[in-house]
Structures are given as structure tokens and as C-alpha cells.
PDB file of N, CA and C in Angstrom:
ATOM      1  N   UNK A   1       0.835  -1.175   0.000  1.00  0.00           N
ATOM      2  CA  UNK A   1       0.000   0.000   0.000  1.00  0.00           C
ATOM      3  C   UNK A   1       0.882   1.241   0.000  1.00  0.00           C
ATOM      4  N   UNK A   2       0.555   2.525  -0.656  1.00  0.00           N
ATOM      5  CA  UNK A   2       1.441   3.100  -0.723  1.00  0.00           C
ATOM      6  C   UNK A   2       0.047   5.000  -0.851  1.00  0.00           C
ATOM      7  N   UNK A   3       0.482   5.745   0.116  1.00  0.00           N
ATOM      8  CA  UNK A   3      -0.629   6.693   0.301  1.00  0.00           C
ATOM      9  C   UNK A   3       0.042   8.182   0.273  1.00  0.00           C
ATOM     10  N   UNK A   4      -0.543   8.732  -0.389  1.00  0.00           N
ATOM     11  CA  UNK A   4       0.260  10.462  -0.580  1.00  0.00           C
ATOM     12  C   UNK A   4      -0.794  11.237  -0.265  1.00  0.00           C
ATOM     13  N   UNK A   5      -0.312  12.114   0.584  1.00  0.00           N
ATOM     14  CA  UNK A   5      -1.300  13.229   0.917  1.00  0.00           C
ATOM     15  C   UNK A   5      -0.768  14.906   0.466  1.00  0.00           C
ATOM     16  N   UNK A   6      -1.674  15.424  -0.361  1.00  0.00           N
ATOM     17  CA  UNK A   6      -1.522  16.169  -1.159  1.00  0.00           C
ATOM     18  C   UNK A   6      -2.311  17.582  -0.387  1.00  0.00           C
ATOM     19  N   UNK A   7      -1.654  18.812  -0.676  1.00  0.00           N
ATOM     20  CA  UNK A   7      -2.309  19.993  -0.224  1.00  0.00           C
ATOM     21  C   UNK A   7      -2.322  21.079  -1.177  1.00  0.00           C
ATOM     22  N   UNK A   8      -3.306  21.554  -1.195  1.00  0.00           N
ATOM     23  CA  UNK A   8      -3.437  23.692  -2.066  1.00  0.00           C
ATOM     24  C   UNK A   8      -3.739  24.277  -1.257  1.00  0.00           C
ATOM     25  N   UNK A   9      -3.228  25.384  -0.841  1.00  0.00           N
ATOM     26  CA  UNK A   9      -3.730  26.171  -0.216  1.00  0.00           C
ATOM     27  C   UNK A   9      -4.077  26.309   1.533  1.00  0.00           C
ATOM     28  N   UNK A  10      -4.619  26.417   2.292  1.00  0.00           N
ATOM     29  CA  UNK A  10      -5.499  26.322   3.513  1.00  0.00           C
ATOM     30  C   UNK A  10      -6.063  25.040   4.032  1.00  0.00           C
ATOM     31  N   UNK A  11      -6.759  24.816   2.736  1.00  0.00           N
ATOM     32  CA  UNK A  11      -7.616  24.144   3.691  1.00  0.00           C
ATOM     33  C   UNK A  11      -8.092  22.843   2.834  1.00  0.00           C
ATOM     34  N   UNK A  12      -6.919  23.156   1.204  1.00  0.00           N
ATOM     35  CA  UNK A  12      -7.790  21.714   0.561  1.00  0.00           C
ATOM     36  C   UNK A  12      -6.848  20.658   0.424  1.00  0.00           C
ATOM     37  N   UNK A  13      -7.332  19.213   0.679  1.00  0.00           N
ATOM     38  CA  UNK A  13      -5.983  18.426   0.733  1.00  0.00           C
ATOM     39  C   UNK A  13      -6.692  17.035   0.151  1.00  0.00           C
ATOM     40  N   UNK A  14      -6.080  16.560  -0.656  1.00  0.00           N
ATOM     41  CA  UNK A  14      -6.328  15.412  -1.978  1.00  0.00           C
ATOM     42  C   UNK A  14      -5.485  13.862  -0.805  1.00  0.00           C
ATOM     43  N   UNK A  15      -5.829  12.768  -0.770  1.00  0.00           N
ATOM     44  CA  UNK A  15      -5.214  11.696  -0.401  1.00  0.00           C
ATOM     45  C   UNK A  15      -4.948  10.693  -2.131  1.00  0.00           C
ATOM     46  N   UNK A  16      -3.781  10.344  -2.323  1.00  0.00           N
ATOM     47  CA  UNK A  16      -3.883   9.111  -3.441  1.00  0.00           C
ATOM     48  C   UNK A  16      -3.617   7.686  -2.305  1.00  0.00           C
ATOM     49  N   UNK A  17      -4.137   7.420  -2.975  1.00  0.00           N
ATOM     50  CA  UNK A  17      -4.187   6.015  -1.949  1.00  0.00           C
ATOM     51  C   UNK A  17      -4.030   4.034  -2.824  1.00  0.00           C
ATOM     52  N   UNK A  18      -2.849   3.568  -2.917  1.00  0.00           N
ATOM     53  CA  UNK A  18      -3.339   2.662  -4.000  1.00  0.00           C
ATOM     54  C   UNK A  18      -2.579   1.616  -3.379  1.00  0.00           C
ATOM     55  N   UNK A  19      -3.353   0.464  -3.521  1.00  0.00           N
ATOM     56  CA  UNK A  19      -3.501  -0.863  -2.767  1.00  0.00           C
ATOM     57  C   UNK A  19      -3.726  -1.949  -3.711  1.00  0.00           C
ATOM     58  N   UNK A  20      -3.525  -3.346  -3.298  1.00  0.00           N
ATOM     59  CA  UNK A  20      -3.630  -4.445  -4.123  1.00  0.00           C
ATOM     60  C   UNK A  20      -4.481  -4.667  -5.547  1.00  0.00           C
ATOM     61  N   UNK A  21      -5.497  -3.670  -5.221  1.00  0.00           N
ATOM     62  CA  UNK A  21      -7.033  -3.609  -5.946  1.00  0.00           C
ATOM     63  C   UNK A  21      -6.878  -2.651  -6.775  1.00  0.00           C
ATOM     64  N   UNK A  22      -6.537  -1.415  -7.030  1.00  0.00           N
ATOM     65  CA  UNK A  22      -6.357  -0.255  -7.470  1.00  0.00           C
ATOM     66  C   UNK A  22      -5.853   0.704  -6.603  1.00  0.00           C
ATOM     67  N   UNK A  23      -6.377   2.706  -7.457  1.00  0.00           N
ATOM     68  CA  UNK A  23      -5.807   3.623  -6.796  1.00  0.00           C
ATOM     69  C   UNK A  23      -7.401   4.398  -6.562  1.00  0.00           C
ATOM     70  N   UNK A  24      -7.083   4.922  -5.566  1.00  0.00           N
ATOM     71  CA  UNK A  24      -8.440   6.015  -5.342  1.00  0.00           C
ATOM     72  C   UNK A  24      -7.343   7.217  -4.803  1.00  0.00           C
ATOM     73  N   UNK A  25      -8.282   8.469  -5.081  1.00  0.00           N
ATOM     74  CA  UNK A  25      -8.445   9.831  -4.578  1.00  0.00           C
ATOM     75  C   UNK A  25      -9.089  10.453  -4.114  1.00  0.00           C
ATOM     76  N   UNK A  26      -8.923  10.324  -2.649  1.00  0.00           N
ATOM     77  CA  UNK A  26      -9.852  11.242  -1.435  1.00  0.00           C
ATOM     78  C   UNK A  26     -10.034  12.467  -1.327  1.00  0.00           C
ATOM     79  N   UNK A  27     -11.024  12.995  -1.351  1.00  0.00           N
ATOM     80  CA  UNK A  27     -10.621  14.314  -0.935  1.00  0.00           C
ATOM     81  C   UNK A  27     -10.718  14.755   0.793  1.00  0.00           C
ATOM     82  N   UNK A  28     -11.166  15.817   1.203  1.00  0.00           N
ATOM     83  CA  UNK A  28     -10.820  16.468   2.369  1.00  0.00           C
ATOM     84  C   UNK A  28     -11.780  15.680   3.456  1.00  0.00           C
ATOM     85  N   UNK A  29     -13.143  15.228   2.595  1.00  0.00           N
ATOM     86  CA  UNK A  29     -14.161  14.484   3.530  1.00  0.00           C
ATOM     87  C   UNK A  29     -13.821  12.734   3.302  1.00  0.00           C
ATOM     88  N   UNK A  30     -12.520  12.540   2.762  1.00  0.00           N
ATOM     89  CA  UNK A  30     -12.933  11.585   2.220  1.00  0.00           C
ATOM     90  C   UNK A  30     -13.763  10.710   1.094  1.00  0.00           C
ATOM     91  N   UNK A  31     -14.271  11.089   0.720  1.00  0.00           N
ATOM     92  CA  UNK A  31     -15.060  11.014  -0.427  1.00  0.00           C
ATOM     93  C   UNK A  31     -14.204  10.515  -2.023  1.00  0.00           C
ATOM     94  N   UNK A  32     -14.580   9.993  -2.123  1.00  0.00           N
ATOM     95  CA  UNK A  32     -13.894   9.144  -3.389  1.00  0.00           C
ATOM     96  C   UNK A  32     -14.070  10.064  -4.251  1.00  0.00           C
ATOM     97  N   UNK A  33     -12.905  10.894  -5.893  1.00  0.00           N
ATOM     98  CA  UNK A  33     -12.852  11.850  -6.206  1.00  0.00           C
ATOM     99  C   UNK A  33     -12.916  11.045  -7.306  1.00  0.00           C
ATOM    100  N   UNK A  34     -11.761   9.939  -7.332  1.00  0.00           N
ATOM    101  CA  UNK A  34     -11.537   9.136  -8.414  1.00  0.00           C
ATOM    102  C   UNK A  34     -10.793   7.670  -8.281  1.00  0.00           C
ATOM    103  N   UNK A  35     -11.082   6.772  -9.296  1.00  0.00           N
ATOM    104  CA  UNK A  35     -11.004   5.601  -8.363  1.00  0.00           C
ATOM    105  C   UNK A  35     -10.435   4.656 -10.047  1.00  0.00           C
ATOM    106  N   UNK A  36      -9.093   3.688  -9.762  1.00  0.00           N
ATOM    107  CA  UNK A  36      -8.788   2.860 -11.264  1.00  0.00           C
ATOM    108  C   UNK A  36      -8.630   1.414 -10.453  1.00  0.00           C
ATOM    109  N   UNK A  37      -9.027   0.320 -11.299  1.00  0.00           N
ATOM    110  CA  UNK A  37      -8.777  -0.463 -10.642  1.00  0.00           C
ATOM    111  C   UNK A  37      -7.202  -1.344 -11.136  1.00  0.00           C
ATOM    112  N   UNK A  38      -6.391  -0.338 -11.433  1.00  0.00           N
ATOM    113  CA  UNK A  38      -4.926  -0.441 -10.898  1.00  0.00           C
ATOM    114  C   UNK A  38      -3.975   0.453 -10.634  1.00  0.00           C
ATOM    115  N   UNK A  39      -2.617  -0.394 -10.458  1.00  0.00           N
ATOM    116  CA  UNK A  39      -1.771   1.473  -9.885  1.00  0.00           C
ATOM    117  C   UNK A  39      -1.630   2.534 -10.940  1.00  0.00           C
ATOM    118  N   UNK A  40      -2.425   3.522 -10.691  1.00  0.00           N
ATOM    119  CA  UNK A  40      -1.847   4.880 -11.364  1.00  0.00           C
ATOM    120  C   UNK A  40      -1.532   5.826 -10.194  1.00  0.00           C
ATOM    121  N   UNK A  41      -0.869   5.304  -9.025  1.00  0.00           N
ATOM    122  CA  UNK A  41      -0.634   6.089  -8.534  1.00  0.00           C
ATOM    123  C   UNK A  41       0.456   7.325  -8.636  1.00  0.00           C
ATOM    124  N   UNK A  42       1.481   6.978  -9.282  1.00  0.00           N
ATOM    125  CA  UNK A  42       2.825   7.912 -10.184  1.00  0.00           C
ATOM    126  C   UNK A  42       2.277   8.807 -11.026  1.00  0.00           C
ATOM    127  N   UNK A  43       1.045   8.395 -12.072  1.00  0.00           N
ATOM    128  CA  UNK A  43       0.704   9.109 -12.979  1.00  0.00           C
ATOM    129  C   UNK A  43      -0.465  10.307 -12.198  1.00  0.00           C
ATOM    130  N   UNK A  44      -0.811   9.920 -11.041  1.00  0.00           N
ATOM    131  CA  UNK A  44      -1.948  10.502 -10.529  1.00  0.00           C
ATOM    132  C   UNK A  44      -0.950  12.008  -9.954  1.00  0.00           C
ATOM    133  N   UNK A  45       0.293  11.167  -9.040  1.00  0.00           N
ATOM    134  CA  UNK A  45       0.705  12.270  -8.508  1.00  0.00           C
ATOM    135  C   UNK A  45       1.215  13.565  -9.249  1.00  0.00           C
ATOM    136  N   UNK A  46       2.099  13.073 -10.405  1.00  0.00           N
ATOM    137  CA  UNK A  46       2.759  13.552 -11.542  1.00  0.00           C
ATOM    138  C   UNK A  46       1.384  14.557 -12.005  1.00  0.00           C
ATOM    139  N   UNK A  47       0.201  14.383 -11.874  1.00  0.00           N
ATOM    140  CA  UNK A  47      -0.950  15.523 -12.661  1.00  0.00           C
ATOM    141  C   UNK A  47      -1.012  16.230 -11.499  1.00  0.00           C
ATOM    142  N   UNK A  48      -0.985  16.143 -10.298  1.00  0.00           N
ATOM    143  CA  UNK A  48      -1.483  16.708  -9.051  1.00  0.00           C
ATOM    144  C   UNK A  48      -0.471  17.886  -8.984  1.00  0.00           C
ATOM    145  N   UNK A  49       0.480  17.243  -8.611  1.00  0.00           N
ATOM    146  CA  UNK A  49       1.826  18.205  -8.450  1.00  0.00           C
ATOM    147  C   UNK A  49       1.676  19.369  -9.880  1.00  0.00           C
ATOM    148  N   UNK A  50       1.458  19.070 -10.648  1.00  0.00           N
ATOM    149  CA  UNK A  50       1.581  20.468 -12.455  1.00  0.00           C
ATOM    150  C   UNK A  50       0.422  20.911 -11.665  1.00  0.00           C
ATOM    151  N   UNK A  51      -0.442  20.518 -11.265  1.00  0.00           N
ATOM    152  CA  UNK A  51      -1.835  21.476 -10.663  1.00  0.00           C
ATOM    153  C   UNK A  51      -1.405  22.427  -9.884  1.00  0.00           C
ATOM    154  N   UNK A  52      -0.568  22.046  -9.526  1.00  0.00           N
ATOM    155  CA  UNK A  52       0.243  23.490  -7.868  1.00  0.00           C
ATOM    156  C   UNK A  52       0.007  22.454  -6.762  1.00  0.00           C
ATOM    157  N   UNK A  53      -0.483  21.461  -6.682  1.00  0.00           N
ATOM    158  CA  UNK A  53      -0.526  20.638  -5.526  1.00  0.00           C
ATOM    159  C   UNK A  53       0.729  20.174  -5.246  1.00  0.00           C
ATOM    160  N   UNK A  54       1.034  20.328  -3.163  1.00  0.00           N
ATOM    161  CA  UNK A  54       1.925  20.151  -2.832  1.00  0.00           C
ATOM    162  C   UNK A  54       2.115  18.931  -2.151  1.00  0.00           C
ATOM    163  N   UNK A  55       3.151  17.836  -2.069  1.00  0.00           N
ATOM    164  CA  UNK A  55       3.215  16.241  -0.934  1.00  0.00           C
ATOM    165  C   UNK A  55       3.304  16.975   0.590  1.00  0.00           C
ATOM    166  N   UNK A  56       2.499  16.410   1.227  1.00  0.00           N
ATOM    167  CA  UNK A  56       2.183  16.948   2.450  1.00  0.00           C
ATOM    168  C   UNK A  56       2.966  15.687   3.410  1.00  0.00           C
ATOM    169  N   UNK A  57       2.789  14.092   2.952  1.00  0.00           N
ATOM    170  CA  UNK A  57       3.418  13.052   3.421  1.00  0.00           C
ATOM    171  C   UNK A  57       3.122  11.935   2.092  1.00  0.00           C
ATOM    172  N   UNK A  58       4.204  11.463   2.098  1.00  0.00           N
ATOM    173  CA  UNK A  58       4.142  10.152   1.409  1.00  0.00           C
ATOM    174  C   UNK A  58       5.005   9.269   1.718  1.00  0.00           C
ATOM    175  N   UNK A  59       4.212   7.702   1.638  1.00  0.00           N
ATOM    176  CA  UNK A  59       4.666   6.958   2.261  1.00  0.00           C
ATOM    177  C   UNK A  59       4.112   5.274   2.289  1.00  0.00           C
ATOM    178  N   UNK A  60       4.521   4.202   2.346  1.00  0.00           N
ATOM    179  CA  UNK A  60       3.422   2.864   2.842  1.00  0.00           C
ATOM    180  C   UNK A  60       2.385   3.235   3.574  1.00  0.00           C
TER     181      UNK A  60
END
């Protein structure tokens, strides 16, 4: 499992999250943003980060 937590700004913060099954993207409530059922987690971060989004933690 491997989980990045992503931030803009104040108060908005993105989770990638990708596990045996696929990758999902949380947002601030949790809430499923977007969901593959395999790893794009590299390609997910790689779009996040050109957005201005910053790694807040990443990690297993």
C-alpha cells in the first residue's frame, strides 16, 4: 500500500491512496474523487503536483 497526501492552499488536501485492488483519490471528507482499478498512482501524482498541488506526506 502506498498513500500520498496532497495539499493547495489552507484548507484543501487530496489523499492518493493505491492498494492491491487499485488507486483512489480522497478528498478532504474523504469522499472518493476518483477511483482505477490499478496502480496509477505515479501518474496521478505527476498531474497533481503540475496542478500546484503540494506532498504533504508520502509513504506505505
Amino acid at each position: 500500500m502506498r498513500e500520498t497526501v496532497l495539499a493547495k492552499g489552507e484548507t484543501a488536501t487530496l489523499v492518493i491512496v493505491t492498494t492491491d485492488t487499485g488507486t483512489e483519490v480522497l478528498d478532504e471528507e474523504e469522499e472518493v474523487v476518483e477511483t482505477f482499478p490499478d496502480d496509477r498512482h505515479q501518474e496521478l501524482l505527476t498531474r497533481y503536483l503540475a496542478q500546484g498541488w503540494e506532498i504533504e506526506e508520502d509513504g506505505p
